[in-house]
C-alpha atoms as a PDB file:
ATOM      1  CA  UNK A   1     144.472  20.621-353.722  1.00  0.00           C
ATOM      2  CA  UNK A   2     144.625  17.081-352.198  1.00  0.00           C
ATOM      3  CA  UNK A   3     142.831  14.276-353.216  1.00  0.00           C
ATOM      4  CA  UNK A   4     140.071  12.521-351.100  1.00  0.00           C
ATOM      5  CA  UNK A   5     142.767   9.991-349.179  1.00  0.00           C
ATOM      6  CA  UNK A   6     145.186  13.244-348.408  1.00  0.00           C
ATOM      7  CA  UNK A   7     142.516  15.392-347.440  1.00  0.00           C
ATOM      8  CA  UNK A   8     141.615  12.818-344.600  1.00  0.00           C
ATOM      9  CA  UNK A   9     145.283  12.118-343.744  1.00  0.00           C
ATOM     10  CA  UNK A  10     145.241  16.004-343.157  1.00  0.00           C
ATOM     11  CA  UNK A  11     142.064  16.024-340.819  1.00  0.00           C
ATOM     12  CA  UNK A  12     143.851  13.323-338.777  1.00  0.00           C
ATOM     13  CA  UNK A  13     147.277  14.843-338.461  1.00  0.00           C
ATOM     14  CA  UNK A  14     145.619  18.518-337.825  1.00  0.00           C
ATOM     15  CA  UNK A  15     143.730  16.762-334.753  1.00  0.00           C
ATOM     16  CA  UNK A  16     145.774  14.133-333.609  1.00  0.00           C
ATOM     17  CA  UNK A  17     142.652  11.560-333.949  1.00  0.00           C
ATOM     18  CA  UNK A  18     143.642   7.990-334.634  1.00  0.00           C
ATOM     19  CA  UNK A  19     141.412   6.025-337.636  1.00  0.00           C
ATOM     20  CA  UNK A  20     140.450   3.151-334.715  1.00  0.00           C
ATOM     21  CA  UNK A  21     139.209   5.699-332.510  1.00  0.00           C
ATOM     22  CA  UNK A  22     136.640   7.596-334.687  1.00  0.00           C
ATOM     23  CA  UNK A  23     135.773   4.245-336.273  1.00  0.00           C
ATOM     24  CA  UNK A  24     134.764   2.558-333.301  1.00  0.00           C
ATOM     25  CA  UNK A  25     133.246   6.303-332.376  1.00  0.00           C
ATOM     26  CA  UNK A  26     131.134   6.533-335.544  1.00  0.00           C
ATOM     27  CA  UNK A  27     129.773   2.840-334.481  1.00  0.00           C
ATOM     28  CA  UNK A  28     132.453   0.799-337.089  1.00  0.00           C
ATOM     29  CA  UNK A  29     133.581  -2.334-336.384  1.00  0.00           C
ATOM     30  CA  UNK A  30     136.597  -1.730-337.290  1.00  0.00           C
ATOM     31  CA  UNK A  31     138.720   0.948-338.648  1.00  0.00           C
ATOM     32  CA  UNK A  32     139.403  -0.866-342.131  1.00  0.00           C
ATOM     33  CA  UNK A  33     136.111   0.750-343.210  1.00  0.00           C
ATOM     34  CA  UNK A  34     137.895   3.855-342.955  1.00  0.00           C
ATOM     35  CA  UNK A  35     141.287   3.234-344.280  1.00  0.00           C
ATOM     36  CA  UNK A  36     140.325   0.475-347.177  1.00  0.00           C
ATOM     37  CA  UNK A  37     138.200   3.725-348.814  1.00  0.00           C
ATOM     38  CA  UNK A  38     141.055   5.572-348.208  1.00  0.00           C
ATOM     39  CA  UNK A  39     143.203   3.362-349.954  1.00  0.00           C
ATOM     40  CA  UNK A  40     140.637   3.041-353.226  1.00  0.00           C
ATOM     41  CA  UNK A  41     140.071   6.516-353.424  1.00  0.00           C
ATOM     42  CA  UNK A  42     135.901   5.834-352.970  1.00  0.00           C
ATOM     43  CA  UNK A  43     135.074   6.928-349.989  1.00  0.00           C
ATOM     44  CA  UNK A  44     131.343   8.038-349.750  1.00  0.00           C
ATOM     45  CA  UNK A  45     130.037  11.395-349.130  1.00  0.00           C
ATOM     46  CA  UNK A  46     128.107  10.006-345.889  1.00  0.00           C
ATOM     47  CA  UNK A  47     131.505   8.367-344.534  1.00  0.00           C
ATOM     48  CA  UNK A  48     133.417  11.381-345.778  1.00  0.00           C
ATOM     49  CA  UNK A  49     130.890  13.799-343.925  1.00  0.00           C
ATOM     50  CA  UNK A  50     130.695  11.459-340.501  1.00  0.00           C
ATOM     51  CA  UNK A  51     134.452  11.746-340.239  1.00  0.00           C
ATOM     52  CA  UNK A  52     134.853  15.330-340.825  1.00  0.00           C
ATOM     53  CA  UNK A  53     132.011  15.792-338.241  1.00  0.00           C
ATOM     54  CA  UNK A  54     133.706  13.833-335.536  1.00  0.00           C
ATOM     55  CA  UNK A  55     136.767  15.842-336.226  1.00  0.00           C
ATOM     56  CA  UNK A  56     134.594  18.863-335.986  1.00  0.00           C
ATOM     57  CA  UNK A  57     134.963  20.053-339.717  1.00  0.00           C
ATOM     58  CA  UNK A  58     132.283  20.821-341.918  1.00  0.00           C
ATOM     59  CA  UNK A  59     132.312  19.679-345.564  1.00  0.00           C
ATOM     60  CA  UNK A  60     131.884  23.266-347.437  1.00  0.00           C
ATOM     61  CA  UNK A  61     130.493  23.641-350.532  1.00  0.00           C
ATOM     62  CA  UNK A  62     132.242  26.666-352.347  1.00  0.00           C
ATOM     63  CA  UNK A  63     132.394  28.335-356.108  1.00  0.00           C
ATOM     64  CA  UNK A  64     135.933  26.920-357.051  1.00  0.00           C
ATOM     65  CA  UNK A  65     136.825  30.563-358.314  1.00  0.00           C
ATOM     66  CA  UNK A  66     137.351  31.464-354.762  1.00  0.00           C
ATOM     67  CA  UNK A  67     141.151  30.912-353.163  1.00  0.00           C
ATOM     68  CA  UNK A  68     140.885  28.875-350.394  1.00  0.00           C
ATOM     69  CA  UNK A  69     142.053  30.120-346.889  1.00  0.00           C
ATOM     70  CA  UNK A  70     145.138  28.402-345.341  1.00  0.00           C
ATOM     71  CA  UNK A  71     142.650  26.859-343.266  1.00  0.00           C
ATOM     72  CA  UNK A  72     140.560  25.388-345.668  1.00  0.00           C
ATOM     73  CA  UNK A  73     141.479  21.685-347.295  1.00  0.00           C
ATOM     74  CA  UNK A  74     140.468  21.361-350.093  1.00  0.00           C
ATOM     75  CA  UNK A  75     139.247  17.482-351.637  1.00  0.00           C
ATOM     76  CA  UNK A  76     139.884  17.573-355.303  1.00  0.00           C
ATOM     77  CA  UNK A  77     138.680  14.625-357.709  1.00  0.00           C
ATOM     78  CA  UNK A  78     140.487  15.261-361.148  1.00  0.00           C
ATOM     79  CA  UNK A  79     138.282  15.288-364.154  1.00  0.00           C
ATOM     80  CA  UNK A  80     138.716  12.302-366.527  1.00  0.00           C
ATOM     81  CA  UNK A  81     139.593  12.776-370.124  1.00  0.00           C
ATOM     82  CA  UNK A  82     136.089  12.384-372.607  1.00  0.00           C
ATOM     83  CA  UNK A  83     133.706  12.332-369.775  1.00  0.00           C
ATOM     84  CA  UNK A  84     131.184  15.195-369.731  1.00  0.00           C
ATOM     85  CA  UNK A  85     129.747  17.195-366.817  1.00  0.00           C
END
């Protein structure tokens, strides 16, 4: 499982996309929106699911029973110790 900043780096490397180019797509002013919450590990669900749609992925909600297809990357955010559900 990757974490949010290597599932992105995936997306980007599967489709050859450059951050600059779906920032300034997506209406940023700059691509530092993109890699700076990369970098902090908080990107938010909207600017998670703007980028995968410009990449033309879908952010899939799934029971996390299932084994993912080869396909599939999946974002994992590790639970913290003492927090509840």
């Amino acid at each position: 499982m990757y974490k949010i900043s290597e599932g992105i780096k995936q997306l980007f490397n599967r489709t050859g996309a450059k951050q600059k180019d779906v920032a300034a797509e997506l209406g940023y002013k700059s691509p530092a929106i993109i890699s700076n919450a990369m970098a902090r590990e908080n990107i938010t669900l909207d600017v998670l699911v703007r980028i995968c749609n410009q990449l033309n992925y879908d952010v899939v909600l799934r029971p996390n029973v299932v084994k993912p297809a080869e396909s599939e990357i999946v974002i994992n955010i590790p639970k913290k110790e003492g927090v509840n559900e």
